[in-house]
N, C-alpha and C. Protein backbone atom coordinates (compact mmCIF):
# COMPACT_ATOMS: atom_id res chain seq x y z
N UNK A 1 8.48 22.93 -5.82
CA UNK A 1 9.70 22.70 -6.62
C UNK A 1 10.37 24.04 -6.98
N UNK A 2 9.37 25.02 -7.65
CA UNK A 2 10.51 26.45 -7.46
C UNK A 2 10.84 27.26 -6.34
N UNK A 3 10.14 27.02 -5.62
CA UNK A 3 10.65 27.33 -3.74
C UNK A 3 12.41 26.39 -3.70
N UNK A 4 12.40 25.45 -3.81
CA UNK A 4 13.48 24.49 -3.56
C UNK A 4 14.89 24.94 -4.58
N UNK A 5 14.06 25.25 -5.79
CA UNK A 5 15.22 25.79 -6.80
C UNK A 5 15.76 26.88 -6.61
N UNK A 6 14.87 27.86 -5.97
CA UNK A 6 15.71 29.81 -6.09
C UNK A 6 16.28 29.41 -4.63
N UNK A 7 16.52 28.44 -3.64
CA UNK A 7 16.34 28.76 -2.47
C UNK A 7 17.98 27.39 -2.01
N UNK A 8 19.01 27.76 -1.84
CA UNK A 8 19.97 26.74 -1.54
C UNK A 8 19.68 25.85 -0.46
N UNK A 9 19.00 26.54 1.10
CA UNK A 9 18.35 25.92 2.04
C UNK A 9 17.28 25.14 1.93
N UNK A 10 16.51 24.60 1.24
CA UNK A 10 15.81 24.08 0.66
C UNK A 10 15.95 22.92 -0.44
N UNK A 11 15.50 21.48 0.02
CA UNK A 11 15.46 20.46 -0.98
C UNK A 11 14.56 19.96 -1.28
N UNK A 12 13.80 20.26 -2.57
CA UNK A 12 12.72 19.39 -2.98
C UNK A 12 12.77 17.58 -3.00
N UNK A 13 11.71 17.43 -2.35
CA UNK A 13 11.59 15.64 -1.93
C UNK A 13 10.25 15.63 -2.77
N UNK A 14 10.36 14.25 -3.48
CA UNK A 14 8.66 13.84 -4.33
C UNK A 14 8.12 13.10 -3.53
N UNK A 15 7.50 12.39 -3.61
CA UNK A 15 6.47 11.31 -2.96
C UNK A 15 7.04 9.92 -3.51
N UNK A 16 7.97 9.87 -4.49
CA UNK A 16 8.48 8.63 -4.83
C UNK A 16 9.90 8.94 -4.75
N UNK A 17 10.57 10.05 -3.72
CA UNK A 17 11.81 9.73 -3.23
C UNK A 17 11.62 8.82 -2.00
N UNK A 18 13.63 8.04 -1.74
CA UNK A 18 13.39 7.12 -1.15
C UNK A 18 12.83 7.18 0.49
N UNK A 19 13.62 8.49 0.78
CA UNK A 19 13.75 9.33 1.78
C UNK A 19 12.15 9.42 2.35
N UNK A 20 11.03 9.51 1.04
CA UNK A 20 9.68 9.93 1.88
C UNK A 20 8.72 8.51 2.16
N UNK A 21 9.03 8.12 0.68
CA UNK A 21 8.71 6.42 0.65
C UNK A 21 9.17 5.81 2.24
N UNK A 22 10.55 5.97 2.84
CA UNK A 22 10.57 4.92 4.05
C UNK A 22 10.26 5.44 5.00
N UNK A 23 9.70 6.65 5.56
CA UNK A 23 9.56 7.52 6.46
C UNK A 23 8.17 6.98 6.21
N UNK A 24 6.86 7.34 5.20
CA UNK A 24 6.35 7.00 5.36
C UNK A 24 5.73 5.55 5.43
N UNK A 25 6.82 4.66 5.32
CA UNK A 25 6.42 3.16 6.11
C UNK A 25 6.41 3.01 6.88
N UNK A 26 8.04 3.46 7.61
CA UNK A 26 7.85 3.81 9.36
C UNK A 26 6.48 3.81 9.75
N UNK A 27 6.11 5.13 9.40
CA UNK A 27 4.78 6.37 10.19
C UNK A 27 3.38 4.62 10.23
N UNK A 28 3.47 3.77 8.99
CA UNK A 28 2.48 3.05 8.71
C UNK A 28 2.63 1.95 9.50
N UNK A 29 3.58 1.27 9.38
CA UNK A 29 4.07 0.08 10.56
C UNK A 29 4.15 -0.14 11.64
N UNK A 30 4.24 1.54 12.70
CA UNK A 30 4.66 1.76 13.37
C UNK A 30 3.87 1.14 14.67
N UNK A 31 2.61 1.43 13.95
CA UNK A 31 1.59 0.97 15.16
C UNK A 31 1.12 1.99 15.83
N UNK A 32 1.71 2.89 16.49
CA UNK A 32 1.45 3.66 16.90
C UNK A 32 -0.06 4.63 15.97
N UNK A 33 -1.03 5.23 16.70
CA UNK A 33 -2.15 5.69 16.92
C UNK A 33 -2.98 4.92 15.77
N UNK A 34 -2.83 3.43 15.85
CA UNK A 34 -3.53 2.34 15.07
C UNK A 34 -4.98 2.53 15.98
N UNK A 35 -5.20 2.73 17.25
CA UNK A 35 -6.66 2.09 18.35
C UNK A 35 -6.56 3.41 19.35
N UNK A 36 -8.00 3.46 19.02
CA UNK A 36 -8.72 4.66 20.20
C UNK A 36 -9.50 4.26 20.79
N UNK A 37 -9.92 4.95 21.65
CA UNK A 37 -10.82 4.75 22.73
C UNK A 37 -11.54 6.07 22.73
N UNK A 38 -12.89 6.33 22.68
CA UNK A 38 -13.56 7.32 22.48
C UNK A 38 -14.81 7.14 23.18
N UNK A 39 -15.63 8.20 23.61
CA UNK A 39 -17.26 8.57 23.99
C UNK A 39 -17.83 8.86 22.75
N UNK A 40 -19.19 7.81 22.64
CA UNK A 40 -20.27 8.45 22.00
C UNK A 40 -21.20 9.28 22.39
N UNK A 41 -21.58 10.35 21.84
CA UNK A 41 -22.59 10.64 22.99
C UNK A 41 -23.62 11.03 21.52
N UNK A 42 -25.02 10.27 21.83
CA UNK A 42 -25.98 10.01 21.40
C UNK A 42 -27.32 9.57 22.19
N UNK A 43 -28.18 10.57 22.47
CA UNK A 43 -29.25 10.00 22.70
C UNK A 43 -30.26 8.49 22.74
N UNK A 44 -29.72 8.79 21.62
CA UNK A 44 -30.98 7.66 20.77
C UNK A 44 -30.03 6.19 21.37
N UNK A 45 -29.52 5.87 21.53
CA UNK A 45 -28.38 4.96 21.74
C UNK A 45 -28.20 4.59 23.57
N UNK A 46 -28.76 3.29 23.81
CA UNK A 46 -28.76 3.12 25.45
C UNK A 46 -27.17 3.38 26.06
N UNK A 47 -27.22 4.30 27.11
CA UNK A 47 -25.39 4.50 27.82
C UNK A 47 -24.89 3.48 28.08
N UNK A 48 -23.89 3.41 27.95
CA UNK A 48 -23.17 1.95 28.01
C UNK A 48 -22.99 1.25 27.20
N UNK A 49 -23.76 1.18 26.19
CA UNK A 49 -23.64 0.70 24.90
C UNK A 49 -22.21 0.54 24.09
N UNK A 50 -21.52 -0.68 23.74
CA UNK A 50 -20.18 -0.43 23.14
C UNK A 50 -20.24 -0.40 21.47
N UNK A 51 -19.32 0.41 20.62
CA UNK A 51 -19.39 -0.07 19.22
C UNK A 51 -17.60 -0.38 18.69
N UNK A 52 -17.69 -1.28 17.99
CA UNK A 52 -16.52 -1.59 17.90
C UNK A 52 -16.22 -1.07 16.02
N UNK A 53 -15.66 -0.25 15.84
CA UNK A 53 -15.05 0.14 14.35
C UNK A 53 -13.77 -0.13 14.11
N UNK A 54 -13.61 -0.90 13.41
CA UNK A 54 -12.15 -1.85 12.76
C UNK A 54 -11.91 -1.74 11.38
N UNK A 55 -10.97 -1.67 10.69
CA UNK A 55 -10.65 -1.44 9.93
C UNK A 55 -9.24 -2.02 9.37
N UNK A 56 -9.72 -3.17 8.49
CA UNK A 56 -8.50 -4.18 8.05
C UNK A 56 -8.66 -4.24 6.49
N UNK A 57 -7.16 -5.12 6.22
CA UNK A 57 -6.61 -4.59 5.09
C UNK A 57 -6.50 -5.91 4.35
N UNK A 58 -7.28 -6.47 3.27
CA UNK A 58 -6.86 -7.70 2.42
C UNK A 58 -5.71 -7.37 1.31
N UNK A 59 -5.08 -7.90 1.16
CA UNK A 59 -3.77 -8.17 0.22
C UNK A 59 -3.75 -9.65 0.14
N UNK A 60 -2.50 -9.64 -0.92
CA UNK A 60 -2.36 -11.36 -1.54
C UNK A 60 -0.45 -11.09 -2.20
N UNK A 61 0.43 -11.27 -1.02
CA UNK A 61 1.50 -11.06 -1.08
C UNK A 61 2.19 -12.25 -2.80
N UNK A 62 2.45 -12.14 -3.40
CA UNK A 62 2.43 -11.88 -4.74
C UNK A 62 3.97 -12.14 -5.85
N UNK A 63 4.74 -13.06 -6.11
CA UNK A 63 5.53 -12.59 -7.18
C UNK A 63 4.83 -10.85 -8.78
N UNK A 64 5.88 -10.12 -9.05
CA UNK A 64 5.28 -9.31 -9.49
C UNK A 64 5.00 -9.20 -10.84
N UNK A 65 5.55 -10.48 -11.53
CA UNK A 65 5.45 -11.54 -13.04
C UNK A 65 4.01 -11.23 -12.98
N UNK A 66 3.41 -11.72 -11.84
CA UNK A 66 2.14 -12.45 -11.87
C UNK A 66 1.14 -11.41 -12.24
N UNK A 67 1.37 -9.98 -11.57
CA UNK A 67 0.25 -8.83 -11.21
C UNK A 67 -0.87 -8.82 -10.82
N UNK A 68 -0.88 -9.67 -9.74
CA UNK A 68 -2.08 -10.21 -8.70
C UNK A 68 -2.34 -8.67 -7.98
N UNK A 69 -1.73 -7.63 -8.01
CA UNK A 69 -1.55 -6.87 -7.10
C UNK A 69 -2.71 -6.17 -7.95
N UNK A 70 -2.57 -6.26 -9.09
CA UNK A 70 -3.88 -5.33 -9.65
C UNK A 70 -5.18 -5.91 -9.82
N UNK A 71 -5.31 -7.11 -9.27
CA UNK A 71 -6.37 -7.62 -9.36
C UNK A 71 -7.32 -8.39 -7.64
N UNK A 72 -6.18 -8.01 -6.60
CA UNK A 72 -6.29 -8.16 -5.60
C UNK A 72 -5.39 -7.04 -4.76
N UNK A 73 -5.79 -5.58 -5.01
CA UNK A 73 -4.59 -4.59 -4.27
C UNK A 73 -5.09 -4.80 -2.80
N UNK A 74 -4.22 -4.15 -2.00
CA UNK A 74 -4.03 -4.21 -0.39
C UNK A 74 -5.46 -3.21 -0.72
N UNK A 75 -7.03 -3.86 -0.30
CA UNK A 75 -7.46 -3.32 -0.27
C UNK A 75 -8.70 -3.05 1.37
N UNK A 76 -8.96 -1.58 2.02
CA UNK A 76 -9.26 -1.26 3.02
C UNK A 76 -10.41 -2.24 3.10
N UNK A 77 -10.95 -2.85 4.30
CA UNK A 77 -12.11 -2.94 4.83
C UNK A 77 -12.85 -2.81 6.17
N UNK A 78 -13.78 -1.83 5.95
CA UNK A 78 -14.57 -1.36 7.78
C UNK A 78 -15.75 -2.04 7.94
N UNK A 79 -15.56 -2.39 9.21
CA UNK A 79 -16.49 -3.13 9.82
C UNK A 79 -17.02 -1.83 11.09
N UNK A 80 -18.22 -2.14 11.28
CA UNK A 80 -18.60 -1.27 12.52
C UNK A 80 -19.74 -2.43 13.36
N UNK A 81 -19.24 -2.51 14.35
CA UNK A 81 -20.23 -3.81 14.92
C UNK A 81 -20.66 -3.31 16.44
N UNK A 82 -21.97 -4.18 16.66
CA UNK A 82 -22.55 -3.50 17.57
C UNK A 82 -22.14 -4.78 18.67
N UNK A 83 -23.18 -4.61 20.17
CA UNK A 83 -22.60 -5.72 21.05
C UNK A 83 -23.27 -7.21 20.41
N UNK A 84 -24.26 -6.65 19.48
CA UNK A 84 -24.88 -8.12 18.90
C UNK A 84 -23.98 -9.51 17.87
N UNK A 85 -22.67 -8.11 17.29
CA UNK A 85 -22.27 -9.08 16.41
C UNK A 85 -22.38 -8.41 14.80
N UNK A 86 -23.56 -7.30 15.25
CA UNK A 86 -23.87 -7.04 13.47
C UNK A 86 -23.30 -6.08 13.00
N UNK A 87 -23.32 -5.98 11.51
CA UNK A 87 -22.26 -4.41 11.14
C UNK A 87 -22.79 -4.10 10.30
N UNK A 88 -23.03 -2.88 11.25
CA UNK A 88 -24.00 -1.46 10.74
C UNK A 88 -23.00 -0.36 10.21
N UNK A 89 -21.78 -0.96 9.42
CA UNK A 89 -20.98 0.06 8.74
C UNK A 89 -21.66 1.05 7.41
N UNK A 90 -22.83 0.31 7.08
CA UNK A 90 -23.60 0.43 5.68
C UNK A 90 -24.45 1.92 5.96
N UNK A 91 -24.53 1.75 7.50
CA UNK A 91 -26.11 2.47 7.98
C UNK A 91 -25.23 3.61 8.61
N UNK A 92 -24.00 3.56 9.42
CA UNK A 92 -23.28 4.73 10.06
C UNK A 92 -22.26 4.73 9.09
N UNK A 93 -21.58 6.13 8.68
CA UNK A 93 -20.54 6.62 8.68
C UNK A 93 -19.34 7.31 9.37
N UNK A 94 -18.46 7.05 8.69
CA UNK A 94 -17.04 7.21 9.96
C UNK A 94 -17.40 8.92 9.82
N UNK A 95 -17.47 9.32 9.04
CA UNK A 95 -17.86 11.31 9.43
C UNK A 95 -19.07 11.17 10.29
N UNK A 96 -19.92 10.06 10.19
CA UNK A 96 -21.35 10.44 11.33
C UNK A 96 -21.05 10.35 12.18
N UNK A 97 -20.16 9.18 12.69
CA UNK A 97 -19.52 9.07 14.24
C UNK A 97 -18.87 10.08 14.77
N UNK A 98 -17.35 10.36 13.52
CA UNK A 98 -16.48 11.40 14.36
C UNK A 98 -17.37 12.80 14.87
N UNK A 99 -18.38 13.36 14.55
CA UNK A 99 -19.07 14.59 14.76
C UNK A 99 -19.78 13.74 15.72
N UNK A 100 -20.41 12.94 17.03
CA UNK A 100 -20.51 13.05 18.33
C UNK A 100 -19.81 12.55 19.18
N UNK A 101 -18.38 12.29 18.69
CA UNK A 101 -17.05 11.35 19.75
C UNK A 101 -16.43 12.25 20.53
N UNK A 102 -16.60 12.10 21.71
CA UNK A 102 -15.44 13.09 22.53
C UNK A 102 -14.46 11.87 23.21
N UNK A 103 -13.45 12.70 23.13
CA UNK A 103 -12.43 12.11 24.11
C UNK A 103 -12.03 11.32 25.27
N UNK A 104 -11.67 10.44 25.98
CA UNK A 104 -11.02 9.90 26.55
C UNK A 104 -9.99 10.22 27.55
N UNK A 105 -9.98 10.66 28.77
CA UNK A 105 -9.03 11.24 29.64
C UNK A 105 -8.11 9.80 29.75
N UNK A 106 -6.77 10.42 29.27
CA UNK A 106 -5.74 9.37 29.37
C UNK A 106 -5.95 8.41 30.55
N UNK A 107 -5.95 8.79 32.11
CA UNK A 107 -5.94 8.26 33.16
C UNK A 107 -6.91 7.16 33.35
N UNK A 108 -8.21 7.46 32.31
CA UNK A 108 -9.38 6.51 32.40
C UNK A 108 -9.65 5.13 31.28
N UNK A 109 -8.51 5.32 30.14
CA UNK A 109 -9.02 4.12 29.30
C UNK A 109 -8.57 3.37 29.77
N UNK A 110 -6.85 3.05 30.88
CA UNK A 110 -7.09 1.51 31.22
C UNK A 110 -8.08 1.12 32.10
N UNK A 111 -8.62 1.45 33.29
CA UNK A 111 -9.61 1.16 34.21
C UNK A 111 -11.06 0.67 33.06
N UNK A 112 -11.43 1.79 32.24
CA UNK A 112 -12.63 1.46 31.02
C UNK A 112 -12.16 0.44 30.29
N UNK A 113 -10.89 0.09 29.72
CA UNK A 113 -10.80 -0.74 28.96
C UNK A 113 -11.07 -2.75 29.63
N UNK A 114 -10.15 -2.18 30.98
CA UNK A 114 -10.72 -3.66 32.01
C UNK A 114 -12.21 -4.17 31.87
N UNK A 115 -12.93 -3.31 32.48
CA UNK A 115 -14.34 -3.32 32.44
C UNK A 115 -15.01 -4.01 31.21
N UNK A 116 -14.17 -3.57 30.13
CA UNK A 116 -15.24 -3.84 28.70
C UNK A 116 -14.42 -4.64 28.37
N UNK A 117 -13.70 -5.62 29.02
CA UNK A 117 -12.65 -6.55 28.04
C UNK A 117 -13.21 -7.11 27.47
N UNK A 118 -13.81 -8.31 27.95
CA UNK A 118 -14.54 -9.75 27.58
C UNK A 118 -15.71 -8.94 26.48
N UNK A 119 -16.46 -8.13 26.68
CA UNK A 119 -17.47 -7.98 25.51
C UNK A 119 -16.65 -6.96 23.77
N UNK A 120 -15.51 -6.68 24.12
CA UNK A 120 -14.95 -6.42 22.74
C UNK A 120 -14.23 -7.58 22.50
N UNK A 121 -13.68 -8.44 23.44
CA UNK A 121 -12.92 -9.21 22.68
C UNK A 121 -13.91 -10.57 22.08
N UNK A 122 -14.88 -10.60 22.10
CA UNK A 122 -16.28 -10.55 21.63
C UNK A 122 -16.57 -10.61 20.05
N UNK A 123 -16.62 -9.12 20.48
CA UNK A 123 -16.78 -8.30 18.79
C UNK A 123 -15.97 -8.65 17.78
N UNK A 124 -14.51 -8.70 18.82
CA UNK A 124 -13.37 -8.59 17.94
C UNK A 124 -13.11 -10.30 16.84
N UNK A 125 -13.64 -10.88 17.91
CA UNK A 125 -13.91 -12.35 17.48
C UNK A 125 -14.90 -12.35 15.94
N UNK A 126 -15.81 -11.77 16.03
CA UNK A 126 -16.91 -11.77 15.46
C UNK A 126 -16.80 -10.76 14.22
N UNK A 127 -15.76 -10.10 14.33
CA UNK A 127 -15.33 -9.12 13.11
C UNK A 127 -14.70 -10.07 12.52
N UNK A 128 -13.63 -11.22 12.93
CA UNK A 128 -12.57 -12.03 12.32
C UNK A 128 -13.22 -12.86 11.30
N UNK A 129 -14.61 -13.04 11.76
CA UNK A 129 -15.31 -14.28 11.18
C UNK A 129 -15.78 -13.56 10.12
N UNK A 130 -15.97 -12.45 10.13
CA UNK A 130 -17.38 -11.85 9.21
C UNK A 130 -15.91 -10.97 7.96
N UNK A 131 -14.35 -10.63 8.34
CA UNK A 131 -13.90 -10.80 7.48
C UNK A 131 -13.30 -11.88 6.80
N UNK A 132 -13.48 -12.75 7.63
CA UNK A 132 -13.22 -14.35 6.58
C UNK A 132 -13.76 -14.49 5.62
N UNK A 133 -15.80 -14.52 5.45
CA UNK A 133 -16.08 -14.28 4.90
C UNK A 133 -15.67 -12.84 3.49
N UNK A 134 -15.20 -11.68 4.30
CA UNK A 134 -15.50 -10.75 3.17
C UNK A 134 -14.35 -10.92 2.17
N UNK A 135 -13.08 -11.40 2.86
CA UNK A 135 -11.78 -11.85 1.85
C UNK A 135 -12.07 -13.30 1.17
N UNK A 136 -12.47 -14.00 1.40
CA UNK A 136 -13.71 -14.93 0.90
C UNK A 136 -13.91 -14.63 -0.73
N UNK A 137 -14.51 -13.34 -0.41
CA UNK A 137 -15.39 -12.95 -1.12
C UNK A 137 -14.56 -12.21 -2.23
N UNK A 138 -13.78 -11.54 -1.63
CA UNK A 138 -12.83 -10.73 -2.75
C UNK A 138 -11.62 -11.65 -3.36
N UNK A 139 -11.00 -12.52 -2.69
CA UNK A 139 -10.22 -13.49 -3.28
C UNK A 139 -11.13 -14.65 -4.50
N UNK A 140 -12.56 -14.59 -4.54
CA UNK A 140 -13.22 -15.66 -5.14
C UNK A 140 -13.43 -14.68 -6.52
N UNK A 141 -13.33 -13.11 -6.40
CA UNK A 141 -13.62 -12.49 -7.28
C UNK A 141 -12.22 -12.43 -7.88
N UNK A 142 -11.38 -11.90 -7.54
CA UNK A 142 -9.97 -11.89 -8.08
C UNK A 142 -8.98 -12.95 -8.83
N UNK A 143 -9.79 -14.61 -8.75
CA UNK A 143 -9.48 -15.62 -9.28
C UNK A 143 -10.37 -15.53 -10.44
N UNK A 144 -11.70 -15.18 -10.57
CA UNK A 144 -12.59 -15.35 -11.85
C UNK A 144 -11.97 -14.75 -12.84
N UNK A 145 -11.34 -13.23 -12.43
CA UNK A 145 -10.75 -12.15 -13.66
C UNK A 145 -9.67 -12.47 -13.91
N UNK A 146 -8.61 -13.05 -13.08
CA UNK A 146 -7.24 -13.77 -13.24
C UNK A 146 -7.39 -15.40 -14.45
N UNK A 147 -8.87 -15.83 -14.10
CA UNK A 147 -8.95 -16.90 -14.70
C UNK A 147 -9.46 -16.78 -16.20
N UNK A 148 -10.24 -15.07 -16.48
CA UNK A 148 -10.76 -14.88 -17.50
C UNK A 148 -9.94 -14.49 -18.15
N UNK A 149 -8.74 -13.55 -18.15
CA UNK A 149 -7.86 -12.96 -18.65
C UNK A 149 -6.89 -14.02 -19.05
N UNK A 150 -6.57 -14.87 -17.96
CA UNK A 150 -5.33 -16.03 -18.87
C UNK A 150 -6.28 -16.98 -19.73
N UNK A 151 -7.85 -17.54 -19.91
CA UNK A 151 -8.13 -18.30 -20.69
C UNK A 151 -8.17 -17.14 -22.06
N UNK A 152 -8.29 -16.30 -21.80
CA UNK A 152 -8.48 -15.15 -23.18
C UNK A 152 -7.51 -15.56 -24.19
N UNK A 153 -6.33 -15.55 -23.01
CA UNK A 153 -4.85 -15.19 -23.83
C UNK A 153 -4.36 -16.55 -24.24
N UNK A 154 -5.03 -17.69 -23.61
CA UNK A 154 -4.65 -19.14 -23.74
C UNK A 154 -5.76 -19.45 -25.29
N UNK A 155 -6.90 -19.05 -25.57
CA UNK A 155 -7.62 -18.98 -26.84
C UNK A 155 -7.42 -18.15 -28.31
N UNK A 156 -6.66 -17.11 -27.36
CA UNK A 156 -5.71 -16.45 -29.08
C UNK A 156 -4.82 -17.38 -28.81
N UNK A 157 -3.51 -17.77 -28.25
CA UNK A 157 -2.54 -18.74 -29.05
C UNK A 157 -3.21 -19.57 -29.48
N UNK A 158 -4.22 -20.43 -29.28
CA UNK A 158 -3.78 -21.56 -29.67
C UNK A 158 -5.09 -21.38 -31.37
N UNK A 159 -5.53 -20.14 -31.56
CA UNK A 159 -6.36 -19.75 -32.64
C UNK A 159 -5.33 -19.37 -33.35
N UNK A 160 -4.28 -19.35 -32.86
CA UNK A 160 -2.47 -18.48 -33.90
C UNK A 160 -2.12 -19.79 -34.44
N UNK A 161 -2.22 -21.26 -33.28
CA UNK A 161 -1.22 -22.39 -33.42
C UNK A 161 -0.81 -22.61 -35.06
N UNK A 162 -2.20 -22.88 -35.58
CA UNK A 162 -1.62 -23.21 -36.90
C UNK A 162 -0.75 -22.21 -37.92
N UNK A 163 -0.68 -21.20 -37.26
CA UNK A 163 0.29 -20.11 -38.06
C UNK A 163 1.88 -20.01 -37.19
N UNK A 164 1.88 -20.54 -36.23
CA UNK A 164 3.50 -21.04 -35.46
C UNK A 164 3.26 -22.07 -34.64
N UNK A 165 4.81 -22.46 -34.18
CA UNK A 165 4.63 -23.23 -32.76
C UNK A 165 4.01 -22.22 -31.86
N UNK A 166 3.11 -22.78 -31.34
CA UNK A 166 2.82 -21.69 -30.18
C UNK A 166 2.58 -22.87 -28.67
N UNK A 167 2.99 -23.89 -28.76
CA UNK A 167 2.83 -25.00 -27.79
C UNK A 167 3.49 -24.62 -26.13
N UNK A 168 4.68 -24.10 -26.18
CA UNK A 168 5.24 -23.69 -25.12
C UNK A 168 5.03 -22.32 -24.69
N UNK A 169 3.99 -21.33 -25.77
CA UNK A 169 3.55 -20.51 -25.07
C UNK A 169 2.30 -20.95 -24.55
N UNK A 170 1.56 -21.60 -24.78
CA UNK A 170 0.30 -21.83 -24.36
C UNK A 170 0.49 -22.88 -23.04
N UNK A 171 2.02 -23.69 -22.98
CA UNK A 171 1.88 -24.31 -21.76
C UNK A 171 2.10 -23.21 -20.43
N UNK A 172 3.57 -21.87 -21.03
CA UNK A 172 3.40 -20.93 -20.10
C UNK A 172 2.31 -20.40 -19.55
N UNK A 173 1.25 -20.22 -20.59
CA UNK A 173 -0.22 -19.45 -19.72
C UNK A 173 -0.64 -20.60 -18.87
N UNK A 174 -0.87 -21.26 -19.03
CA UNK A 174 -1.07 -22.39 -18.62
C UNK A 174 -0.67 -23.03 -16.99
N UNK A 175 0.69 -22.75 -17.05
CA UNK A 175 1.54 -22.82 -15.91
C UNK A 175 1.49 -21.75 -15.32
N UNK A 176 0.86 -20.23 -15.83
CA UNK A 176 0.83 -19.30 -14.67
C UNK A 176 -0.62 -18.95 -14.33
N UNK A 177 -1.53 -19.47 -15.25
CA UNK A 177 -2.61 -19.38 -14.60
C UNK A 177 -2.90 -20.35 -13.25
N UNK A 178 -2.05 -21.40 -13.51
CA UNK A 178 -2.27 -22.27 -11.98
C UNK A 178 -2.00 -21.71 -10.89
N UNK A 179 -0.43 -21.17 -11.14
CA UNK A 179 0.18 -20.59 -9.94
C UNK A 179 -0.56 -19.15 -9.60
N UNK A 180 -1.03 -18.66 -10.34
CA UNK A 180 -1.83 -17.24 -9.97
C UNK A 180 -2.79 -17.59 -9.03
N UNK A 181 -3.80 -18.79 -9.40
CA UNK A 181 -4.90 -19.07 -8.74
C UNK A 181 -4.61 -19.71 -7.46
N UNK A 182 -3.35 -20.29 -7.55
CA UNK A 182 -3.00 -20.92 -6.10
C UNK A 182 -2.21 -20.12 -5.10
N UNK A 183 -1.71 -18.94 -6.19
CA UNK A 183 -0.87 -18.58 -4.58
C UNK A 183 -2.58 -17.45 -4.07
N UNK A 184 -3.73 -16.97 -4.85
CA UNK A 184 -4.60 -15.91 -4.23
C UNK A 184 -5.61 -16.92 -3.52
N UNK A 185 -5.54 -18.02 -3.47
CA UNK A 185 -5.43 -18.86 -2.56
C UNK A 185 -5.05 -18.96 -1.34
N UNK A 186 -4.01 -19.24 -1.54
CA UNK A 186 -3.26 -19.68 -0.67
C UNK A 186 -2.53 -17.93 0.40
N UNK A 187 -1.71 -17.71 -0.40
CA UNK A 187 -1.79 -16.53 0.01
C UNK A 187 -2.24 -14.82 0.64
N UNK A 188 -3.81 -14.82 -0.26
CA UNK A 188 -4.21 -13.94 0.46
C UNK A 188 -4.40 -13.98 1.91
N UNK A 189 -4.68 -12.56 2.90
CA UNK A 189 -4.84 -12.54 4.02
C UNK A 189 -5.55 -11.46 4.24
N UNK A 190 -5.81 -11.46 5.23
CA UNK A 190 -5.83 -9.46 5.95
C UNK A 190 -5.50 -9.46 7.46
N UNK A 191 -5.59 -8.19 7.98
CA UNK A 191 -4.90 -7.60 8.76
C UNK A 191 -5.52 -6.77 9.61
N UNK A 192 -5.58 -6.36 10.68
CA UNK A 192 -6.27 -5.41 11.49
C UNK A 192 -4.96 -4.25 11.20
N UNK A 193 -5.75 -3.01 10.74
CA UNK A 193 -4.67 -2.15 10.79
C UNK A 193 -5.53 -0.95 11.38
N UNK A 194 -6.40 -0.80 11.96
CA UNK A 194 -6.71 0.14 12.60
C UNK A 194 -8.19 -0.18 13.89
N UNK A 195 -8.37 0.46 14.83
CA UNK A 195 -9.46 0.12 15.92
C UNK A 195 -10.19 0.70 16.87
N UNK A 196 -11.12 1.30 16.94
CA UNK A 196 -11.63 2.33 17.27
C UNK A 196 -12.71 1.84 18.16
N UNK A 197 -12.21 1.92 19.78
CA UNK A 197 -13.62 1.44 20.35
C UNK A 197 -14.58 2.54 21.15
N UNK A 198 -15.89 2.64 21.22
CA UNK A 198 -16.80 3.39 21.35
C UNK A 198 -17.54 3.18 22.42
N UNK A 199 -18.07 3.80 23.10
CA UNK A 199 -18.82 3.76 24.55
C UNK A 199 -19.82 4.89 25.02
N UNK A 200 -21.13 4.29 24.77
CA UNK A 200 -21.76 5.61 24.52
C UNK A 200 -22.40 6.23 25.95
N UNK A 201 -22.58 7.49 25.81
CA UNK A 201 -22.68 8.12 26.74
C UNK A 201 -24.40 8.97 27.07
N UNK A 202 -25.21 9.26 27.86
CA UNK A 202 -25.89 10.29 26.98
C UNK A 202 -25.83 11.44 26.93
């Protein structure tokens, strides 16, 4: 910011101008360098061996009355699955991997990618299921605290009632605790937003 001020050639941009905000949606939407194709090279690990690392995104698209967003944010989830199905994301880390991945000669991932179709699209199957479950899991949590917080606020009015009307506020909680619980319902999802497939080498 004082670089930008002593300096006329120079315009300071924040992170919540609009200018960086849509640039960086672009960069996010874009798709572009979402899926790699990489060598493992590991010993311990039979050659040929594929691992599939994915990385998707639960959200629960939301009126902003509601503030589902803080109780269900667009939040990351990695899966790392082997050709069995299982995910050993718990046991590897994405820094353990990137330190033995080499590269991919452009000319060779479509020919490699033919080859390995049918057993990632496999995996990829088998990641879908196992995040069904995990948004499952986070949408079942995000209704309990949505449901604890509006009965809270639905037990002070009506502990006020005899000191006002409080009838049409208590039908409002009332009426938005339904709709909260039905649209994180109904609404939540996730998303593949990133894909990283692996092929080990020795």
């Amino acid at each position: 910011r004082d670089i930008a001020l002593s300096r006329e050639d120079i315009e300071f941009l924040s992170l919540d101008h609009p200018m960086v905000r849509n640039a960086m949606d672009m960069i996010i939407t874009s798709g572009k360098g979402s899926s790699v194709m990489s060598l493992l090279k590991n010993k311990q690990i039979k050659e040929g061996t594929i691992l599939l690392e994915a990385l998707f995104i639960v959200e629960c698209p939301a009126p902003a009355e509601l503030q589902l967003g803080q109780l269900l944010p667009a939040t990351p989830v990695r899966l790392l699955l082997d050709q069995q199905g299982r995910d050993i994301s718990k046991a590897v880390t994405t820094d353990a991997l990137d330190k033995q991945l080499k590269r991919v000669k452009g000319d060779l991932i479509t020919p490699m990618l033919k080859e390995i179709q049918d057993p990632v699209l496999a995996m990829l199957n088998k990641g879908n299921s196992l995040m069904e479950q995990r948004k499952q899991a986070l949408v079942e949590n995000a209704q309990q605290r949505f449901r604890d917080y509006w009965e809270n606020e639905k037990q002070r009015l009506q502990a006020l009632s005899h000191l006002d009307q409080q009838d049409k506020a208590i039908h409002n909680v009332e009426k938005r605790l339904q709709k909260g619980l039905a649209l994180l319902a109904k609404n939540s999802q996730y998303r593949l937003d990133g894909l990283r497939i692996m092929v080990t080498i020795s």
